[in-house]
C-alpha atoms as a PDB file:
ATOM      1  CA  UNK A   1     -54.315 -26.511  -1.929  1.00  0.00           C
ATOM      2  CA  UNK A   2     -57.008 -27.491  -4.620  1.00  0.00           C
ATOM      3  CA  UNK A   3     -58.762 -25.050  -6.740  1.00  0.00           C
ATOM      4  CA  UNK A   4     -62.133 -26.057  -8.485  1.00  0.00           C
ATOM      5  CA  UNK A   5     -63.170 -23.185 -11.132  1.00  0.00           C
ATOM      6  CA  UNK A   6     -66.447 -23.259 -12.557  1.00  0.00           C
ATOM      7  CA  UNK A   7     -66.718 -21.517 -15.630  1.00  0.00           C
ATOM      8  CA  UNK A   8     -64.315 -21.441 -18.555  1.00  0.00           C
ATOM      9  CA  UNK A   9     -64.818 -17.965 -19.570  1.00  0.00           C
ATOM     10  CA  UNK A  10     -62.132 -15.242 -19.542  1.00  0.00           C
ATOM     11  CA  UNK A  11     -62.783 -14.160 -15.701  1.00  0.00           C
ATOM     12  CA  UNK A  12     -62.617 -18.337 -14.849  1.00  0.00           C
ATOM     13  CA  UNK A  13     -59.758 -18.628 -16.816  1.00  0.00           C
ATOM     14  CA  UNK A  14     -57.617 -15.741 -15.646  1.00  0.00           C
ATOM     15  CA  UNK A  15     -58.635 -16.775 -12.043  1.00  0.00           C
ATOM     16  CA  UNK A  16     -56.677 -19.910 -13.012  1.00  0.00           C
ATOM     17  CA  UNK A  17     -53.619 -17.452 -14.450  1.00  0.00           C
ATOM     18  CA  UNK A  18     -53.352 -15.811 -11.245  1.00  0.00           C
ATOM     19  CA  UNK A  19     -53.599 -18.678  -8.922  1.00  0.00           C
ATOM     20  CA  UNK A  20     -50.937 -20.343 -11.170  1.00  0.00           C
ATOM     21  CA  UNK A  21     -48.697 -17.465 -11.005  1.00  0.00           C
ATOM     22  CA  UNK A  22     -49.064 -17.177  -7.098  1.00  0.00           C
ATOM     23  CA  UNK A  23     -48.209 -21.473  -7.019  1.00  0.00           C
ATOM     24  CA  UNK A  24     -50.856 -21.887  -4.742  1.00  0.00           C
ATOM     25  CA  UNK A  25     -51.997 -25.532  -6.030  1.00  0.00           C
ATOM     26  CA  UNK A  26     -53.452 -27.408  -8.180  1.00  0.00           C
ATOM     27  CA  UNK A  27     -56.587 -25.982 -10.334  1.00  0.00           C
ATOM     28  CA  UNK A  28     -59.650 -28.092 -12.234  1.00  0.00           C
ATOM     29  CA  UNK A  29     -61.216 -25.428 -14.855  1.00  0.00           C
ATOM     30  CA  UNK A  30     -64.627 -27.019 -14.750  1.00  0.00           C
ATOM     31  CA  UNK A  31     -67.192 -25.971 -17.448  1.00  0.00           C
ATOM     32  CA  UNK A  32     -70.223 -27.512 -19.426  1.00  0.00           C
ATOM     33  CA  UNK A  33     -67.999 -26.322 -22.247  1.00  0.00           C
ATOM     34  CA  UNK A  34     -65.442 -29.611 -21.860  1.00  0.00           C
ATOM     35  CA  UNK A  35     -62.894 -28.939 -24.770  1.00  0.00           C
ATOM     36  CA  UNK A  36     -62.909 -25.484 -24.363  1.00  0.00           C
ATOM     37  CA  UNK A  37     -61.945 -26.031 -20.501  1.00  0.00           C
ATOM     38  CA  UNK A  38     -59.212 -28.518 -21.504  1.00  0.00           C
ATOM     39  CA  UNK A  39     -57.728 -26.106 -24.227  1.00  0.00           C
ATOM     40  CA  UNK A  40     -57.302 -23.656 -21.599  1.00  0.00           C
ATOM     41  CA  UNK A  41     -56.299 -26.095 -19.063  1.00  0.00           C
ATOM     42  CA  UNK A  42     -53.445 -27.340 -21.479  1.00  0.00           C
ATOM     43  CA  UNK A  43     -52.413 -23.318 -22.399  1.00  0.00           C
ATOM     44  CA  UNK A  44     -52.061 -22.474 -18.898  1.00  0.00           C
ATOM     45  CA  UNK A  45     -49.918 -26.101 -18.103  1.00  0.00           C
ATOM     46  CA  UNK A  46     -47.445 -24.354 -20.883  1.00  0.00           C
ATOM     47  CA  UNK A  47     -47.338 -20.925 -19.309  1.00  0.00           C
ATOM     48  CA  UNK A  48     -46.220 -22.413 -15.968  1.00  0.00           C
ATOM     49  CA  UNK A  49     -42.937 -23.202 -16.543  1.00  0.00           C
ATOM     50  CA  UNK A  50     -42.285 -19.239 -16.833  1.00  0.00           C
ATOM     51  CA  UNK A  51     -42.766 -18.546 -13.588  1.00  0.00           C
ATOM     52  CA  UNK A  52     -42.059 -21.614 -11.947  1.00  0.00           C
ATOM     53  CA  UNK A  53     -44.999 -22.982 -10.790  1.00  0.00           C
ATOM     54  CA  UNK A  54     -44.891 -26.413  -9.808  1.00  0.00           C
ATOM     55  CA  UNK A  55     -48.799 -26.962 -10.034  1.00  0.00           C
ATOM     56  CA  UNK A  56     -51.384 -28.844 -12.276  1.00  0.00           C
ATOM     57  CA  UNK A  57     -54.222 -27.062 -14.467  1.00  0.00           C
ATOM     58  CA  UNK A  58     -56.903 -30.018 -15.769  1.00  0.00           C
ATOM     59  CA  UNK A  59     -59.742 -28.896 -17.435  1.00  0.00           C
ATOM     60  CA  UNK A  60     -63.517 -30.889 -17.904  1.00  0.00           C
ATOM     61  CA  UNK A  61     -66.592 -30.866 -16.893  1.00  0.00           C
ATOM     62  CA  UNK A  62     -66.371 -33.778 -14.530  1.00  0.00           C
ATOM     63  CA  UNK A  63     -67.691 -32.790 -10.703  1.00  0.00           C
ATOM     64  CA  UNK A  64     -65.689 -35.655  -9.113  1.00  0.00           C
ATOM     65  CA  UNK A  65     -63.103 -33.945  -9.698  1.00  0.00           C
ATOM     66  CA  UNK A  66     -63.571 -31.094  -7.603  1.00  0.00           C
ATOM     67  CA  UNK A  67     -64.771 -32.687  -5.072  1.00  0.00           C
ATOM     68  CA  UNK A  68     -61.545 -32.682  -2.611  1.00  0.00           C
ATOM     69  CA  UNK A  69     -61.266 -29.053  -3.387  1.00  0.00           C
ATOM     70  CA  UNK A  70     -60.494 -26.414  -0.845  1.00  0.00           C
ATOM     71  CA  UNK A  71     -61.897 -23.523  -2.545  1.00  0.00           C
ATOM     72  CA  UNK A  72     -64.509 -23.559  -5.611  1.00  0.00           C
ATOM     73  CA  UNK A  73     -65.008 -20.346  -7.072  1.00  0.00           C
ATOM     74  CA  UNK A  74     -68.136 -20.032  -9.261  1.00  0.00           C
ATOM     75  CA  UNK A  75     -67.917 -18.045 -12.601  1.00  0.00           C
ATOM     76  CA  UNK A  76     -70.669 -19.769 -14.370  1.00  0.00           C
ATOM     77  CA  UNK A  77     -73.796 -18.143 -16.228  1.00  0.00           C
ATOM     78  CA  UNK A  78     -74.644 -15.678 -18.670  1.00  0.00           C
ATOM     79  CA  UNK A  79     -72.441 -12.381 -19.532  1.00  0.00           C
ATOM     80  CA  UNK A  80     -74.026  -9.147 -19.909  1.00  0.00           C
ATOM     81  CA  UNK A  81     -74.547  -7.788 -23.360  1.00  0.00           C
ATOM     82  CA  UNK A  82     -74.833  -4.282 -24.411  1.00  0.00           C
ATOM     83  CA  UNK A  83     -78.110  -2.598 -22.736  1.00  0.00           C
ATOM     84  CA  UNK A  84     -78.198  -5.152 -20.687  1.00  0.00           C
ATOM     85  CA  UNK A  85     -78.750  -4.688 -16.753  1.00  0.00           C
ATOM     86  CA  UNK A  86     -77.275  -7.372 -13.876  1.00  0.00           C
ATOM     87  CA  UNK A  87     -80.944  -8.146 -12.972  1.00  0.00           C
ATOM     88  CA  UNK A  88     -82.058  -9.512 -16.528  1.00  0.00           C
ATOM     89  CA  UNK A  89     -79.624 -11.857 -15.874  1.00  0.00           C
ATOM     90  CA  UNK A  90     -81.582 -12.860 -12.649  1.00  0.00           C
ATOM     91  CA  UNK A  91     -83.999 -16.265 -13.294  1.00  0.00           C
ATOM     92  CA  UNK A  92     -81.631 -17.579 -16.240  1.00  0.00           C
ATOM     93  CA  UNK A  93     -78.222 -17.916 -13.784  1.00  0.00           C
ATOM     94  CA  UNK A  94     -80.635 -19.000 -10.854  1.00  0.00           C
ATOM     95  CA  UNK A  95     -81.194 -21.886 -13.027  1.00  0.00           C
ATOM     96  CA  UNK A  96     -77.595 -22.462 -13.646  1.00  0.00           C
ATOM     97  CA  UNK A  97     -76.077 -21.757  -9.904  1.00  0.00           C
ATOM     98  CA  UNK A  98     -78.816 -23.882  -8.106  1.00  0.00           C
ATOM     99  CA  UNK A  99     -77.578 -27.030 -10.816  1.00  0.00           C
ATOM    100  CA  UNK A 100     -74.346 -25.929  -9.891  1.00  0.00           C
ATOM    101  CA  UNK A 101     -74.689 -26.100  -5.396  1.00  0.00           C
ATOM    102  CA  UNK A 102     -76.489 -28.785  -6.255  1.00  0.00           C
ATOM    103  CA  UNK A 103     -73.894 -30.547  -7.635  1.00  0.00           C
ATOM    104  CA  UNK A 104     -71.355 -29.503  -4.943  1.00  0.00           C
ATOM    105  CA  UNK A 105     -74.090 -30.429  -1.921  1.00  0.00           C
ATOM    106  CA  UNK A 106     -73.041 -33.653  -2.782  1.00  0.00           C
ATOM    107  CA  UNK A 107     -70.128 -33.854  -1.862  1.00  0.00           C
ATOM    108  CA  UNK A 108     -71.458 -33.638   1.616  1.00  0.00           C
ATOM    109  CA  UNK A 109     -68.318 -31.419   2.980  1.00  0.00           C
ATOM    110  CA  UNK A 110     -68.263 -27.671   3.793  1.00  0.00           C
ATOM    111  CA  UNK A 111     -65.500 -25.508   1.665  1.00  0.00           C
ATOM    112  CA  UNK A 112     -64.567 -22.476   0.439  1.00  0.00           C
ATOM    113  CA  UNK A 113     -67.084 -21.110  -2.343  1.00  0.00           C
ATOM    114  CA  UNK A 114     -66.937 -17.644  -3.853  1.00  0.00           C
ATOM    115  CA  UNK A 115     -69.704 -16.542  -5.968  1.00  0.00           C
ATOM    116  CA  UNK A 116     -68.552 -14.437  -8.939  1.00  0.00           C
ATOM    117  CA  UNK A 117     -71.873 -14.298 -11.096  1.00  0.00           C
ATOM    118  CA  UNK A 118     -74.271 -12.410 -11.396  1.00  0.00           C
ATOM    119  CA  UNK A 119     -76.358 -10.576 -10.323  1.00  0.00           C
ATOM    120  CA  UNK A 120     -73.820 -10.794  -7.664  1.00  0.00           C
ATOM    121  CA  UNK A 121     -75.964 -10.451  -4.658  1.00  0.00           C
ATOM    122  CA  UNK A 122     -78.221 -12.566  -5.183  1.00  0.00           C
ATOM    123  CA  UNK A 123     -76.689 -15.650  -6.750  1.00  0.00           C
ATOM    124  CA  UNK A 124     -74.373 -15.895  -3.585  1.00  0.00           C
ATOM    125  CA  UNK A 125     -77.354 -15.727  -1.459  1.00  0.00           C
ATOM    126  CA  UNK A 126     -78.689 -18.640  -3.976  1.00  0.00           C
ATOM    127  CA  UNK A 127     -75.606 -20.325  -2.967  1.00  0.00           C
ATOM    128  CA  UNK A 128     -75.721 -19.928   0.445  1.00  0.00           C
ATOM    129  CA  UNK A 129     -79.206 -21.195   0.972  1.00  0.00           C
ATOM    130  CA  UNK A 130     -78.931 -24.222  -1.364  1.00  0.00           C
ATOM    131  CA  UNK A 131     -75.426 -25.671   0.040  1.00  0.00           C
ATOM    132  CA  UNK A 132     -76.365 -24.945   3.361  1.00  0.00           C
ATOM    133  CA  UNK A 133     -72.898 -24.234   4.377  1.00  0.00           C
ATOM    134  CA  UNK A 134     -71.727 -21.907   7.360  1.00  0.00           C
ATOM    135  CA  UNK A 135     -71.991 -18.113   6.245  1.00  0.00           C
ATOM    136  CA  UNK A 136     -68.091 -17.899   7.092  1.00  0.00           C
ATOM    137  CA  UNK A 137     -67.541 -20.131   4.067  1.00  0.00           C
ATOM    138  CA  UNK A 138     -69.436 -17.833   0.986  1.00  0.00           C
ATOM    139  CA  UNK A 139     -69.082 -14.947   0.449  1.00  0.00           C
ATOM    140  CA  UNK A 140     -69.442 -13.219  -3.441  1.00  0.00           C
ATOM    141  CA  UNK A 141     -66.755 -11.347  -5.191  1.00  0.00           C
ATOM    142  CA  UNK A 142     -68.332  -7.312  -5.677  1.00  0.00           C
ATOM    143  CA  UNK A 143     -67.163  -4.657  -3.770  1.00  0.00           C
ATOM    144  CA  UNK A 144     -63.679  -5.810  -3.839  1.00  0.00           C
ATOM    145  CA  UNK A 145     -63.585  -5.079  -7.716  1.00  0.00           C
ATOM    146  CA  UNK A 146     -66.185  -1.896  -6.984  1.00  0.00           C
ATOM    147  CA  UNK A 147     -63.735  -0.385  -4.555  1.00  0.00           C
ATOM    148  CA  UNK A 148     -60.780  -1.093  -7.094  1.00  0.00           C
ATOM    149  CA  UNK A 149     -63.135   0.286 -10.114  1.00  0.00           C
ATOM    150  CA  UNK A 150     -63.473   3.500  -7.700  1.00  0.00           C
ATOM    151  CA  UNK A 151     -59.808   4.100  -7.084  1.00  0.00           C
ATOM    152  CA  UNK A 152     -59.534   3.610 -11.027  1.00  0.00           C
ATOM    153  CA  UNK A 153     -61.516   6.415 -11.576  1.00  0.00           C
ATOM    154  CA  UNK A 154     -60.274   8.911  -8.514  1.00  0.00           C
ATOM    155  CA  UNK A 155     -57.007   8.415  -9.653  1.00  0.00           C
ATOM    156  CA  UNK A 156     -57.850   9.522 -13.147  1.00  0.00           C
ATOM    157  CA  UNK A 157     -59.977  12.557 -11.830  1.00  0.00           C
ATOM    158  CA  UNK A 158     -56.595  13.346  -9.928  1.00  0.00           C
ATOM    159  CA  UNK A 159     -54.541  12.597 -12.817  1.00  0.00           C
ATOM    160  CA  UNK A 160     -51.891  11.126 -10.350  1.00  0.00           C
ATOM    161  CA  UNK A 161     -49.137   7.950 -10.461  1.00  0.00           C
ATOM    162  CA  UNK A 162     -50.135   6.880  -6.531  1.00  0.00           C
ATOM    163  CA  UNK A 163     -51.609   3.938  -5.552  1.00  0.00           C
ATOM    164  CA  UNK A 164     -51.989   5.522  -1.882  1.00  0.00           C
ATOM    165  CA  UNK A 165     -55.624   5.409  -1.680  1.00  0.00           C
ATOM    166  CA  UNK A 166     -58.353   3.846   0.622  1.00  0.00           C
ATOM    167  CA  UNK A 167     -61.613   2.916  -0.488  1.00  0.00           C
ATOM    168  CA  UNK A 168     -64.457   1.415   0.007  1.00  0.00           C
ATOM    169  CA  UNK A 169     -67.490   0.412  -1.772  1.00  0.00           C
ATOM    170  CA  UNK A 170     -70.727  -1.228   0.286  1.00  0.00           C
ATOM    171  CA  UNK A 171     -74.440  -2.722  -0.711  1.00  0.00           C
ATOM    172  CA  UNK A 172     -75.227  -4.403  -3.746  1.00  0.00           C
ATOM    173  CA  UNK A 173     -73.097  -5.054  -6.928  1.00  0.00           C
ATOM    174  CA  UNK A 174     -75.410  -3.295  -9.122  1.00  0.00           C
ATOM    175  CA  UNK A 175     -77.040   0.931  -9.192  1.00  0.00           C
ATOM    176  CA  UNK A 176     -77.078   0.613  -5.986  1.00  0.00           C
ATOM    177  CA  UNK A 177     -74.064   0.375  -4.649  1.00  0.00           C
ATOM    178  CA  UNK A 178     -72.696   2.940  -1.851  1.00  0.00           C
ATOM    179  CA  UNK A 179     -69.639   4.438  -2.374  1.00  0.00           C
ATOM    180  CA  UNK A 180     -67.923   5.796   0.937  1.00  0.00           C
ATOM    181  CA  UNK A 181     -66.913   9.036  -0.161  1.00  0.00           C
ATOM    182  CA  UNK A 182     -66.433  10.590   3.187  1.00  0.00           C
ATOM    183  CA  UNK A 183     -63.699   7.937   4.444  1.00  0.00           C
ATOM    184  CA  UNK A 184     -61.808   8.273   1.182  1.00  0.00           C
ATOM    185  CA  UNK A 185     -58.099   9.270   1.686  1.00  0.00           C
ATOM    186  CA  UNK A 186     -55.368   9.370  -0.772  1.00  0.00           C
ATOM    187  CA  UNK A 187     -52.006   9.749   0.304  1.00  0.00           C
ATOM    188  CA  UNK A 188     -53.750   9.882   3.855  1.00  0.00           C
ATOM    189  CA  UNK A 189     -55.627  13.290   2.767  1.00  0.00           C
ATOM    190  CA  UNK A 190     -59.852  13.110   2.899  1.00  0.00           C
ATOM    191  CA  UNK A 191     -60.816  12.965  -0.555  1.00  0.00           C
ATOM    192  CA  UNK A 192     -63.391  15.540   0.875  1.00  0.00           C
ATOM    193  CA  UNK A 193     -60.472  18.173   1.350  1.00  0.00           C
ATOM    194  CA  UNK A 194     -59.323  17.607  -2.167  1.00  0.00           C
ATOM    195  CA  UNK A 195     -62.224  17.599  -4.831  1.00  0.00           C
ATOM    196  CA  UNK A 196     -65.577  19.375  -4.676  1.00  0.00           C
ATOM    197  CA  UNK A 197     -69.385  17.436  -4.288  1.00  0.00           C
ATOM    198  CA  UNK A 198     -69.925  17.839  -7.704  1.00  0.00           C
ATOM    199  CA  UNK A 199     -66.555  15.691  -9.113  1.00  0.00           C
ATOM    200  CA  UNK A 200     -66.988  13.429  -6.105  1.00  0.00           C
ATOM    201  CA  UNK A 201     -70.400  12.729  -7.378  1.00  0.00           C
ATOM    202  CA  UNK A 202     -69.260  12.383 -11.279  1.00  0.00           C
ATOM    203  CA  UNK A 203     -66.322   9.413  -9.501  1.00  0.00           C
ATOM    204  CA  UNK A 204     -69.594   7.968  -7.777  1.00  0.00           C
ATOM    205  CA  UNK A 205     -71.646   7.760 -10.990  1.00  0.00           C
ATOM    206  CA  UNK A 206     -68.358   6.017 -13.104  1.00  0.00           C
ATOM    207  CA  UNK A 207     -67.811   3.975 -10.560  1.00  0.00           C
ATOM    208  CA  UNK A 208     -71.666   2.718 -10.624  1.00  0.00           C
ATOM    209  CA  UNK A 209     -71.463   2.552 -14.529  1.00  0.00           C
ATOM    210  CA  UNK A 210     -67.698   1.236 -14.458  1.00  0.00           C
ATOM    211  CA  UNK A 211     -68.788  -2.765 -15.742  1.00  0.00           C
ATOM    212  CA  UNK A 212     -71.478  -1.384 -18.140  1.00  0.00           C
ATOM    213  CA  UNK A 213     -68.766   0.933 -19.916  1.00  0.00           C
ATOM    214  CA  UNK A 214     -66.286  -2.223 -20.358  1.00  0.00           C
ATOM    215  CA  UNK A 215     -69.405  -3.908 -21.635  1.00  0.00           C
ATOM    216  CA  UNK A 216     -70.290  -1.521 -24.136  1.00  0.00           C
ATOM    217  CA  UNK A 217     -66.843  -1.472 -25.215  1.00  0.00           C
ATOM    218  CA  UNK A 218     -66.242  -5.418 -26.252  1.00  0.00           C
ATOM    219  CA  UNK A 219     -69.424  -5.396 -27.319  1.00  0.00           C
ATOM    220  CA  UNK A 220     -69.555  -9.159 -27.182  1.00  0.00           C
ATOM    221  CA  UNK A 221     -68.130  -9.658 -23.436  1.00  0.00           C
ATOM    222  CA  UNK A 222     -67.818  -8.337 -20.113  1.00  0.00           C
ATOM    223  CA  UNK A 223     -64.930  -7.483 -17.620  1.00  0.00           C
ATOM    224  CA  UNK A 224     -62.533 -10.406 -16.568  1.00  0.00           C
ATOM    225  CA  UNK A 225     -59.046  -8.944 -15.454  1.00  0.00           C
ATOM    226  CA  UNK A 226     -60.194  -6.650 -12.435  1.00  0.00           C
ATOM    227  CA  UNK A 227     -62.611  -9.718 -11.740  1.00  0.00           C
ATOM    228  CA  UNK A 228     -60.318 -12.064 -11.422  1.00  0.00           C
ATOM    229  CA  UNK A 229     -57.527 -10.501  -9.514  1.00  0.00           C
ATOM    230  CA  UNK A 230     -60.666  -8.965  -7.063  1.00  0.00           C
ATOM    231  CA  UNK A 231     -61.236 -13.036  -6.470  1.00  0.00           C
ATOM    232  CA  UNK A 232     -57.708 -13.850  -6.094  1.00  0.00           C
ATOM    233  CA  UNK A 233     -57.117 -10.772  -3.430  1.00  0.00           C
ATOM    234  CA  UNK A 234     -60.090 -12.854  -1.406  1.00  0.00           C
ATOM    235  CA  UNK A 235     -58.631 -15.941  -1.672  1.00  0.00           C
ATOM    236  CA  UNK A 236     -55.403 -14.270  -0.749  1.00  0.00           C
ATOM    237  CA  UNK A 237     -56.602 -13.259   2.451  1.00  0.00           C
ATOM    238  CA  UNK A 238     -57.507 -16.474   3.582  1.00  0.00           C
ATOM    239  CA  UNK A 239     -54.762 -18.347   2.451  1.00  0.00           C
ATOM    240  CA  UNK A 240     -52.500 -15.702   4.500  1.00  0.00           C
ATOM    241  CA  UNK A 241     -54.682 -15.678   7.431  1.00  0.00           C
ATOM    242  CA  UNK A 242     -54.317 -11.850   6.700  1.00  0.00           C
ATOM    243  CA  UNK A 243     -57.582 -10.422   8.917  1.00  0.00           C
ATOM    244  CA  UNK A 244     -57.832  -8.530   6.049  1.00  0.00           C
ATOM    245  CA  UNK A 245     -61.324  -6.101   6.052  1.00  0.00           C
ATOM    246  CA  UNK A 246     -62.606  -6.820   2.505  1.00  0.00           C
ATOM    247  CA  UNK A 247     -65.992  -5.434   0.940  1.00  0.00           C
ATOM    248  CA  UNK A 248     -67.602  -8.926   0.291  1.00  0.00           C
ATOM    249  CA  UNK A 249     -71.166  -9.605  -0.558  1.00  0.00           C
ATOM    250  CA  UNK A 250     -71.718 -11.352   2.871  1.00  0.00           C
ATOM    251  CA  UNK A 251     -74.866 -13.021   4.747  1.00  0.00           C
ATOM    252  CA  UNK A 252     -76.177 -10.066   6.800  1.00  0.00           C
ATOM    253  CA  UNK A 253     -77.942 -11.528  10.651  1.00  0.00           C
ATOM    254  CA  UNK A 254     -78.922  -8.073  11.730  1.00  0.00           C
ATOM    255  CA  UNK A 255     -75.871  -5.614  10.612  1.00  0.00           C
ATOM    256  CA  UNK A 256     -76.322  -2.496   9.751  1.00  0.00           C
ATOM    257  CA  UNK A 257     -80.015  -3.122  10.985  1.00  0.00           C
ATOM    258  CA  UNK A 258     -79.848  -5.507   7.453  1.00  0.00           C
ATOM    259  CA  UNK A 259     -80.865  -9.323   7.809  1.00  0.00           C
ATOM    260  CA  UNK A 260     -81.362 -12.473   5.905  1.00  0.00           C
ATOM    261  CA  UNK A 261     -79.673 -11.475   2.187  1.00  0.00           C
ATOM    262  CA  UNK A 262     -76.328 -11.447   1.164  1.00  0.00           C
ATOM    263  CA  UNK A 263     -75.372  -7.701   0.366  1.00  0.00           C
ATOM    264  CA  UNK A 264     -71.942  -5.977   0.231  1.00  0.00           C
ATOM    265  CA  UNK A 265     -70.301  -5.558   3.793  1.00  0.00           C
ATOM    266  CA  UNK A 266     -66.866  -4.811   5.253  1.00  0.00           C
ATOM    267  CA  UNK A 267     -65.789  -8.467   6.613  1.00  0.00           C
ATOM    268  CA  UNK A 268     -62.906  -9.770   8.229  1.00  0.00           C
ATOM    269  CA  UNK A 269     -61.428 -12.476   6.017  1.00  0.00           C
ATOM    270  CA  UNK A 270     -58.801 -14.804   7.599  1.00  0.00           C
ATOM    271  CA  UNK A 271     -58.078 -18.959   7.599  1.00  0.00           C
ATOM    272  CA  UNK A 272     -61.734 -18.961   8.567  1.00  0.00           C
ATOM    273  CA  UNK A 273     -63.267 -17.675   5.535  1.00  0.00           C
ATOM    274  CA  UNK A 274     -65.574 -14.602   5.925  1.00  0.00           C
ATOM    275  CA  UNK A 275     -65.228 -15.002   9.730  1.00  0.00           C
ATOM    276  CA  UNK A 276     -66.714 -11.018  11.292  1.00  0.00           C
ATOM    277  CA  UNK A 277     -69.156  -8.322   9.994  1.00  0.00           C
ATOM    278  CA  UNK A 278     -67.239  -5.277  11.518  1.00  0.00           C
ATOM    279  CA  UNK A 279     -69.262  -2.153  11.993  1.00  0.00           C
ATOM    280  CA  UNK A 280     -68.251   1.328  10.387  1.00  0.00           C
ATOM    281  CA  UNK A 281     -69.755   4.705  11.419  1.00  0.00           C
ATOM    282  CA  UNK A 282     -71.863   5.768   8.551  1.00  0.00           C
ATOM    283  CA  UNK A 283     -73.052   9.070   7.776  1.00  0.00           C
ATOM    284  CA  UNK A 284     -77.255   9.040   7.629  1.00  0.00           C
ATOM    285  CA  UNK A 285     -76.571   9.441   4.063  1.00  0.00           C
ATOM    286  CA  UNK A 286     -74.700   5.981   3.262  1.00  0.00           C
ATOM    287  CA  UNK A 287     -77.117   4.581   5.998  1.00  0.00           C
ATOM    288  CA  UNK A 288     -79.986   5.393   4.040  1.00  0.00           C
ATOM    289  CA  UNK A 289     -78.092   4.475   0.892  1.00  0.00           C
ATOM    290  CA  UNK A 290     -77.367   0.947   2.348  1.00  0.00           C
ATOM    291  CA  UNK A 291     -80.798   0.300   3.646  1.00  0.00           C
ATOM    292  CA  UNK A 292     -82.139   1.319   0.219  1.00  0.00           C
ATOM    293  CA  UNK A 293     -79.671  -1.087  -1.582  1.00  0.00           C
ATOM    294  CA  UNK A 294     -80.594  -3.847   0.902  1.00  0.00           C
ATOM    295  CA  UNK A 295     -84.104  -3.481  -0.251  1.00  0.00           C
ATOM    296  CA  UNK A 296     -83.499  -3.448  -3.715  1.00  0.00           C
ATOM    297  CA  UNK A 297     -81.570  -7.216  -3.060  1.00  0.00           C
ATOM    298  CA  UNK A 298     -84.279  -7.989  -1.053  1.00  0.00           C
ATOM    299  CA  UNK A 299     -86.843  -7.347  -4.224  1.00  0.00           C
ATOM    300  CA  UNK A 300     -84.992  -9.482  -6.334  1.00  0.00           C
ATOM    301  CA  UNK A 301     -84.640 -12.512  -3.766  1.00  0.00           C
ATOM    302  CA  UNK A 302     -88.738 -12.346  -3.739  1.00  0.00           C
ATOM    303  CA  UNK A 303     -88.711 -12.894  -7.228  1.00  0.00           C
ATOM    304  CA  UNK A 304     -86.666 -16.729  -6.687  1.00  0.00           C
ATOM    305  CA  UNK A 305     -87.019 -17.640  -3.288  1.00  0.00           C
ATOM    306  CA  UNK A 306     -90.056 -20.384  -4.505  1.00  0.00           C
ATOM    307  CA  UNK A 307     -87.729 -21.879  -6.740  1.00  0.00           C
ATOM    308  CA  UNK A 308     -84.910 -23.033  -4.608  1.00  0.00           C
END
């Protein structure tokens, strides 16, 4: 396998950790950036040996070299800063991921693409509509880390050691994003049965806030270790062949009553990529929720669809 990273940064960069630790292949760390991706590149080369890996890291800015790649996972853009929403972020990484597909269109072959920047939603559909690719191949990296972010926090609120727990987070990557708080379970029990409305709705509202906290925290930087290994547990799935049903910010064709926009959906993920939509029994509630998050993707699409 070949792994084409673009974007240097820390969630790029531990992508390339992981991947290296799980001896999947060889990696290219890609990034307008060049020195900085071949310093990392050549750190990474001299971790390997730890753990046995038997794989290359290089590290440029050279597209050629990506272009036999089997999966390219797209990190690039702008980080949040402090007070700083996903959506400011919208027209400046449009910029950047249409150079990017661009760039890839070229090599005139379909592959593997996850779309890790934000906002999340929206650059995937950017993707998507630019490469021209099969929806099965794209998919964006959100409520994989969102539903990891959400155990994070119900764990806390339980103040317990098990890692028992389903859950799932739909919709966008962003305040909009719909927690399903009535399939919850941990240690097969309905979260329901456990904690009130009130503290479910406090895990809800950390959850939403969960990125913005680590932001206001570094102060200079955003989250990259729950990122990356959200990414990796994607690629993981297809490598495997695992029929795994991951939250991924997929292209909807009429789920969920949703069409045309990539939002966060549970999707079968196997040697095919993002191959099947499946359809969950919602309460009206999370219906409503999801329809309202669809719209607010839907807003923000308006706002670049004339500049693709």
């Amino acid at each position: 396998m070949k792994f084409g990273i673009i974007g240097a940064g820390n969630v790029g960069a531990t992508i390339a950790h992981i991947l290296l630790l799980k001896n999947y292949g060889d990696i290219y760390l890609l990034d307008i950036a060049e020195d900085i991706a071949k310093g990392k590149a050549i750190d990474l080369n001299q971790s390997k040996f730890l753990f046995n890996s038997k794989y290359e890291v290089k590290g440029g800015s050279d597209y050629s070299e990506i272009k036999d790649a089997n999966f390219i996972i797209i990190t690039a853009g702008l980080a949040r800063k402090p007070g700083m929403s996903r959506d400011d972020l919208l027209l400046k990484n449009f910029e950047i991921i249409k150079n990017i597909c661009l760039k890839i269109k070229e090599f005139n072959r379909e592959l593997f693409v996850i779309v890790v920047s934000n906002p999340l939603d929206i650059m995937a559909y950017t993707a998507y509509k630019i490469l021209g690719f099969s929806k099965s191949k794209i998919a964006g990296m959100a409520g994989v880390l969102d539903s990891y972010r959400f155990m994070h926090f119900i764990q806390g609120e339980l103040k317990t050691s098990t890692i028992n727990i389903e859950a799932m987070i739909l919709g966008s990557h962003g305040d909009t994003m719909v927690p399903l708080s009535s399939k919850v379970k941990v240690d097969k029990k309905l979260l329901t049965e456990i904690l009130s409305g009130d503290k479910i709705k406090e895990i809800e509202d950390k959850t939403k806030n969960g990125g913005a906290e680590i932001v206001s925290l570094l102060k200079t930087g955003s989250a990259y270790y729950a990122p990356a290994a959200s990414t990796v547990r994607m690629i993981d799935a297809i490598i495997n062949d695992e029929n795994a049903v991951l939250p991924c910010s997929v292209y909807a064709k009429g789920e969920y009553d949703i069409k045309d926009i990539f939002i966060g959906l549970p999707v079968v993920v196997n040697k095919n990529g993002f191959d099947k939509i499946i359809t969950m029994e919602l309460s009206e509630y999370e219906k409503n929720k999801l329809l309202n998050s669809a719209k607010s993707i839907r807003e923000q699409i308006e706002k670049i669809k004339d500049k693709m």
